[in-house]
Protein backbone atom coordinates (compact mmCIF):
# COMPACT_ATOMS: atom_id res chain seq x y z
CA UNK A 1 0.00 0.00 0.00
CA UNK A 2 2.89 2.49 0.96
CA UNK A 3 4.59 1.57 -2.70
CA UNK A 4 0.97 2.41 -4.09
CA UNK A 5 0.69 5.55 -2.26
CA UNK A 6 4.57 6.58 -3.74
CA UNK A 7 3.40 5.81 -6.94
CA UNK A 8 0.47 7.67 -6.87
CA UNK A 9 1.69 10.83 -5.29
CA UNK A 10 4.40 10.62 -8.14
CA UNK A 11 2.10 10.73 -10.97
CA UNK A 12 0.36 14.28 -9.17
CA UNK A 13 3.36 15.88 -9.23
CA UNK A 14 4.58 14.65 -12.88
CA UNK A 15 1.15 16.04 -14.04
CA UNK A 16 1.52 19.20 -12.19
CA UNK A 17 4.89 19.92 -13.16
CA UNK A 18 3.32 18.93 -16.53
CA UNK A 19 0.61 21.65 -16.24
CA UNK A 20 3.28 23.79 -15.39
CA UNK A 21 5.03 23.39 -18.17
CA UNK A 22 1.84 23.87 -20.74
CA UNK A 23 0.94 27.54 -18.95
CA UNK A 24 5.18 28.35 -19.13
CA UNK A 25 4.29 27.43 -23.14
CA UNK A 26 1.47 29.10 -23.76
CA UNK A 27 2.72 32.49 -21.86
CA UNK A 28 5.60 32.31 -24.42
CA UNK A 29 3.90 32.01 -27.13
CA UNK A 30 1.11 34.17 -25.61
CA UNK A 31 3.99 36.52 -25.32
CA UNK A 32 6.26 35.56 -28.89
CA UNK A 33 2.58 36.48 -30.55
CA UNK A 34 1.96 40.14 -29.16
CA UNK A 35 5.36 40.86 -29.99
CA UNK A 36 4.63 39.71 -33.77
CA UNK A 37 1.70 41.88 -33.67
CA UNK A 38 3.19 44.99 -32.45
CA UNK A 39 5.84 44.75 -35.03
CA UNK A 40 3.25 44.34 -37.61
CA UNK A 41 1.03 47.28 -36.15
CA UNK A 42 4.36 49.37 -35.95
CA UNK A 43 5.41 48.62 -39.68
CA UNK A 44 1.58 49.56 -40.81
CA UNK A 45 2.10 52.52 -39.05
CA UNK A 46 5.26 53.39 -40.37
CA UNK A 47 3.70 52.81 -43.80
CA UNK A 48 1.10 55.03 -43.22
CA UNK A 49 3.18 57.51 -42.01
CA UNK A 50 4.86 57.42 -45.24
CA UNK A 51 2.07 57.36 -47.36
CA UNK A 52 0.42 61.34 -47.81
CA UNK A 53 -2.87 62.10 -48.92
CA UNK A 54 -2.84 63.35 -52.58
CA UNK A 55 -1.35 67.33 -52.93
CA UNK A 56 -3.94 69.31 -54.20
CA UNK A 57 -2.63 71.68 -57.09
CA UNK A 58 -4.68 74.71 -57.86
CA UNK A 59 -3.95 75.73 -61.79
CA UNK A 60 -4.99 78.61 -63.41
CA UNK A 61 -4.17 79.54 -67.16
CA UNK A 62 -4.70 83.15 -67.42
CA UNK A 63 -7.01 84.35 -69.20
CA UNK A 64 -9.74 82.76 -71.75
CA UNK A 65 -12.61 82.78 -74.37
CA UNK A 66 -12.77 86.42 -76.17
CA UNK A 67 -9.96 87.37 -73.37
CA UNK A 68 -7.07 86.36 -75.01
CA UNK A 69 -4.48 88.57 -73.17
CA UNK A 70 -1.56 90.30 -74.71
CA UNK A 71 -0.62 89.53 -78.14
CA UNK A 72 2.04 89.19 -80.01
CA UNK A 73 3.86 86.80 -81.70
CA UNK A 74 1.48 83.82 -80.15
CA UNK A 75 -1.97 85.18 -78.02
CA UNK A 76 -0.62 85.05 -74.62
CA UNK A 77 -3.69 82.76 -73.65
CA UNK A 78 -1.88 79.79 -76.00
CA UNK A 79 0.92 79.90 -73.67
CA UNK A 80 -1.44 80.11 -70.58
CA UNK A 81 -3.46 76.63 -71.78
CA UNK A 82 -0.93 74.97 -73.56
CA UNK A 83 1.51 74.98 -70.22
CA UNK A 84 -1.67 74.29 -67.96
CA UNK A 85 -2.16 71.10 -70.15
CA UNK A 86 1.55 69.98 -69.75
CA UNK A 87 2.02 70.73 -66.38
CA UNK A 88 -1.58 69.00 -65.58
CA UNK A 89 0.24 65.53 -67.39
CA UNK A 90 3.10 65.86 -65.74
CA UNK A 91 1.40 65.68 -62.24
CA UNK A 92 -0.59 63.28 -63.12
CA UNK A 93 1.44 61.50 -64.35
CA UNK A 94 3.56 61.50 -60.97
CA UNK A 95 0.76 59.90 -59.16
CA UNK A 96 0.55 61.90 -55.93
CA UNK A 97 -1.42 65.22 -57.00
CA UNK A 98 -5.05 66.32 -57.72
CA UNK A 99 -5.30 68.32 -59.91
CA UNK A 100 -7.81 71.44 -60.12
CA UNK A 101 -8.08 73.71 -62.80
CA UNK A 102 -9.95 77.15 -62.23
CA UNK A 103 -11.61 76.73 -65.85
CA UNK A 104 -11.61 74.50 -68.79
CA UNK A 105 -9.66 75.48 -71.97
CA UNK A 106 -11.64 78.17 -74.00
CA UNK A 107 -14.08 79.20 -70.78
CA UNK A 108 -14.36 82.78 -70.61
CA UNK A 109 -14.59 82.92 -66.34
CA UNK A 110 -13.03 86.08 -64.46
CA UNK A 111 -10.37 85.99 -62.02
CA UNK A 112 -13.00 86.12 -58.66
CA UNK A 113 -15.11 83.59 -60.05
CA UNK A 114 -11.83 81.11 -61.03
CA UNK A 115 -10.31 82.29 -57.63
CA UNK A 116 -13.16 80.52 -55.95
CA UNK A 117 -13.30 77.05 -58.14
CA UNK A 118 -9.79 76.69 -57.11
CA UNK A 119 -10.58 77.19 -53.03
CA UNK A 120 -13.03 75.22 -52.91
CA UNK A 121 -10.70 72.30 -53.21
CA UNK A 122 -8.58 74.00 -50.21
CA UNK A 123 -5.49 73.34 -52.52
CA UNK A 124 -2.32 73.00 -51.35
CA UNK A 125 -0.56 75.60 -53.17
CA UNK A 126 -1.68 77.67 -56.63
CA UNK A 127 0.10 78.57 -59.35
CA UNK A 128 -1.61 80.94 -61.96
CA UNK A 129 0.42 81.28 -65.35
CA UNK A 130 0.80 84.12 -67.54
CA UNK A 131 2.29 85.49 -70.60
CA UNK A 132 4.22 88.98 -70.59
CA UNK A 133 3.93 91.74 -73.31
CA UNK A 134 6.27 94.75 -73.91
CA UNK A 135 5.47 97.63 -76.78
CA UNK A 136 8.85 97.76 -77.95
CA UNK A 137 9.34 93.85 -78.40
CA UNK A 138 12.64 94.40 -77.17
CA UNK A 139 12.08 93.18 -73.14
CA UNK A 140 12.35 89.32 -72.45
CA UNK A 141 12.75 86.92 -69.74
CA UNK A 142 10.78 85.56 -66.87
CA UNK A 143 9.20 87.06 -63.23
CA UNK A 144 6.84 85.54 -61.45
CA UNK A 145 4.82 87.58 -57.98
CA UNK A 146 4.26 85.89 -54.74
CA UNK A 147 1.55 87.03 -52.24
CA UNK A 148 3.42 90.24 -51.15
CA UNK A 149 4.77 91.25 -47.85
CA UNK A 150 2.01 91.43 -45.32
CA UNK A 151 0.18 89.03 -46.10
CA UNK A 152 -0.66 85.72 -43.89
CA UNK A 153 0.65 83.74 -46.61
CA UNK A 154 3.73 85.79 -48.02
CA UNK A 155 6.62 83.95 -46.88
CA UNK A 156 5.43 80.45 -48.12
CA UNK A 157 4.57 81.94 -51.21
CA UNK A 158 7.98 83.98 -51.62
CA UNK A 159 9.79 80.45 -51.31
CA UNK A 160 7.24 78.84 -53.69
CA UNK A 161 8.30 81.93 -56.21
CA UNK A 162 11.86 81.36 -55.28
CA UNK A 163 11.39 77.18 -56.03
CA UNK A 164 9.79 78.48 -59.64
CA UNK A 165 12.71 81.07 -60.45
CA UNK A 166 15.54 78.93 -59.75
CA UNK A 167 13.86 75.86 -61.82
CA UNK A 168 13.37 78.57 -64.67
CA UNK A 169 16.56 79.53 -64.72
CA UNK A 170 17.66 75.81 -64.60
CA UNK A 171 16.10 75.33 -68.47
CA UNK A 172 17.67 79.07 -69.73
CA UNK A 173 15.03 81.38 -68.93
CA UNK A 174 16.44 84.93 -68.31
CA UNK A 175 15.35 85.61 -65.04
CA UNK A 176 14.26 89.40 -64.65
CA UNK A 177 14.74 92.01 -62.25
CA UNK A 178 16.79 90.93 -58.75
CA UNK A 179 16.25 86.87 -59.06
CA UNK A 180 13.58 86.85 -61.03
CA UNK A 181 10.78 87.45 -57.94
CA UNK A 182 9.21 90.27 -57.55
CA UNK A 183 6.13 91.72 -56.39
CA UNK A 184 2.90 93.77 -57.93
CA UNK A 185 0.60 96.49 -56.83
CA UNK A 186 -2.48 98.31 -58.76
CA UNK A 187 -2.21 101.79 -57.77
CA UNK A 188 -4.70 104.42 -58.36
CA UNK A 189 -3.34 107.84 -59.22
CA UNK A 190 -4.98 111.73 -58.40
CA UNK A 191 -7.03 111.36 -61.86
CA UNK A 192 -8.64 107.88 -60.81
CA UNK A 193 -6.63 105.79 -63.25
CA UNK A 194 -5.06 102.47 -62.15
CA UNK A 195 -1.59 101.66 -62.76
CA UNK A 196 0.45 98.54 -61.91
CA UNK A 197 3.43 99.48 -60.00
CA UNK A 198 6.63 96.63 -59.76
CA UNK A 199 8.63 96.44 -56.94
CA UNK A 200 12.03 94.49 -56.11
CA UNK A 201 11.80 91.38 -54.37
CA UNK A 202 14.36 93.70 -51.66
CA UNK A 203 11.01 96.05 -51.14
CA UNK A 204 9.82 94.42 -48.54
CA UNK A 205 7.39 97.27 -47.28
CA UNK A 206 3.56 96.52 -46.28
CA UNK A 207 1.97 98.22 -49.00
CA UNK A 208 -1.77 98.86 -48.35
CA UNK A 209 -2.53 98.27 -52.52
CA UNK A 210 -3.97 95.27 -53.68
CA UNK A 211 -1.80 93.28 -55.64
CA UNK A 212 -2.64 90.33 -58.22
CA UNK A 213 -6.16 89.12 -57.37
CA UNK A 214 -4.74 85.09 -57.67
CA UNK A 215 -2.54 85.95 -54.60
CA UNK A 216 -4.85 87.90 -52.16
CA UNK A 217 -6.44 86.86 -49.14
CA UNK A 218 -4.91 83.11 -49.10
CA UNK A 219 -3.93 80.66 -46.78
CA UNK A 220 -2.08 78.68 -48.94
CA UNK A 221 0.54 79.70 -51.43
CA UNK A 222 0.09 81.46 -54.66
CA UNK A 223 2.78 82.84 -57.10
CA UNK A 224 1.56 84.46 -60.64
CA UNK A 225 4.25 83.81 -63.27
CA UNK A 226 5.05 85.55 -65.99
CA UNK A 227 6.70 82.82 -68.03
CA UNK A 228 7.83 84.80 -71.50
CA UNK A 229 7.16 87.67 -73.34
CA UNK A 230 4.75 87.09 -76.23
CA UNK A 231 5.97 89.95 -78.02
CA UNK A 232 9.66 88.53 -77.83
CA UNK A 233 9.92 86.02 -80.87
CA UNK A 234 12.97 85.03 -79.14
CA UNK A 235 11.24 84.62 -75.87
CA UNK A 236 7.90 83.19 -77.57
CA UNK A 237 10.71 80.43 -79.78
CA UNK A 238 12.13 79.40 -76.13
CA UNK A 239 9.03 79.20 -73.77
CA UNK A 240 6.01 80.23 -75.66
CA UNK A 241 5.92 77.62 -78.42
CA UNK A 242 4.68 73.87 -78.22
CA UNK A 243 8.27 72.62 -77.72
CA UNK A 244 8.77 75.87 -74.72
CA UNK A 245 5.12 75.28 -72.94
CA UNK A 246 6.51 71.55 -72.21
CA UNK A 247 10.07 72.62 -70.87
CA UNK A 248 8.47 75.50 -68.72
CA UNK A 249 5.50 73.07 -67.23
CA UNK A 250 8.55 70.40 -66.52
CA UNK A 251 9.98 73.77 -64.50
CA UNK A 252 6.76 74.08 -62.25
CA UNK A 253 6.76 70.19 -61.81
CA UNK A 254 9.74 70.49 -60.14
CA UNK A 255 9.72 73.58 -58.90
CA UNK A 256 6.29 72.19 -56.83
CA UNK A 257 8.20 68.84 -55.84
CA UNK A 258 10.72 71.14 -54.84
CA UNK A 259 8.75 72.84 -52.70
CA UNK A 260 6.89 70.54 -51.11
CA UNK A 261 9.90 68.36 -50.12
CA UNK A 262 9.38 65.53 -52.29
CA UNK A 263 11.14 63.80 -55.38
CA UNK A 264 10.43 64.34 -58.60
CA UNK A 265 8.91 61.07 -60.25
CA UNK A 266 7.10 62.19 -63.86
CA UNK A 267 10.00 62.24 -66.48
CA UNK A 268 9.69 65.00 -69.46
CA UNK A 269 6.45 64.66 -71.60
């Protein structure tokens, strides 16, 4: 009976220890499968981190329908469309933009009405193109006008502008005046007429006058360029014809990715 007992009390304790030994199992791999899970729920993380909703890119070619703009050479709204259309490819080509255009080719719209297609879609930044014009044919070269000083949105425009000058001057466009930035303002004389008045991108006074109406009273920012003169056939050869529209819309594209801290993807169209 005592051997019996022995035995008996034996086999308890082999099964606890055995017990034992199941739980110690299962809290490892209890333990061996949060661990897989947290690294999984970290990487998705980390992915989505990574991964950014899609810019939105507010474009507006200057101009349209019976308002052709300056002429010259080439109506300044063919640049305006034609470079719209590239730039538009470009991005979408890219993958990580939406695009919004403040009017289709050939709409006659004016600027307030285009102005508020384009924030509706709370874009990310806007860039409004534009042909120049001179009367003596002689004057050539690019500028392009950020919101000005004062504004809530001047200095992210001004580096926007800079972003766009520098990738200008990267395909051979003459950049104008200081570094090819500048800003605008409509000023109305003693007689009641309105006149646009340039200043140097060094100005940097708060001027009370309204300046273009694509880069007032923004949150985001806007630059107008001027991307050629139209009354330059040198200018119009460069930037203004088919050929020009597609090397100054590969500019923007990477004067945007550029700016936004991202790297360029789209190749030339």
């Amino acid at each position: 009976m005592c051997v019996q007992s022995e035995s008996n009390a034996e086999i308890r304790r082999k099964r606890r220890m055995k017990r034992k030994r199941r739980k110690k199992i299962i809290k490892i791999l209890l333990l061996l499968f949060l661990i897989i899970l947290a690294i999984i729920f970290g990487f998705v993380l980390f992915l989505k981190k990574g991964e950014h909703k899609p810019y939105t890119i507010g474009l507006d070619a200057g101009h349209g329908g019976e308002d052709v703009g300056a002429i010259g050479y080439i109506e300044e709204v063919e640049l305006t469309e034609k470079t719209v259309d590239f730039l538009q490819e470009l991005l979408e080509k890219d993958g990580r933009f939406k695009i919004v255009r403040s009017r289709k080719n050939g709409e006659d719209i004016g600027i307030t009405k285009r102005k508020e297609i384009l924030l509706k879609q709370k874009p990310d930044l806007i860039l409004s193109i534009h042909g120049n014009s001179d009367p003596t044919g002689t004057a050539r070269g690019f500028e392009c006008y950020p919101s000005p000083p004062g504004r809530y949105n001047h200095e992210i425009s001004y580096y926007f502008a800079v972003c766009i000058a520098e990738s200008m001057a990267e395909v051979g466009n003459h950049l104008r005046g200081e570094n090819g930035v500048r800003y605008a303002y409509y000023v109305t004389d003693q007689n009641g007429n309105t006149q646009k008045a340039i200043k140097e991108i060094s100005d940097t006074m708060v001027y009370a006058q309204q300046s273009f109406g694509m880069v007032e009273n923004l949150k985001c920012p806007s630059v107008l360029v001027e991307q050629c003169f139209v009354t330059n056939q040198q200018d119009v050869e460069q930037f203004g014809s088919e050929t020009g529209c597609k090397l100054a819309a590969s500019a923007y594209y990477k004067a945007i990715c550029k700016y936004l801290g991202i790297k360029e993807i789209s190749s030339n169209i």
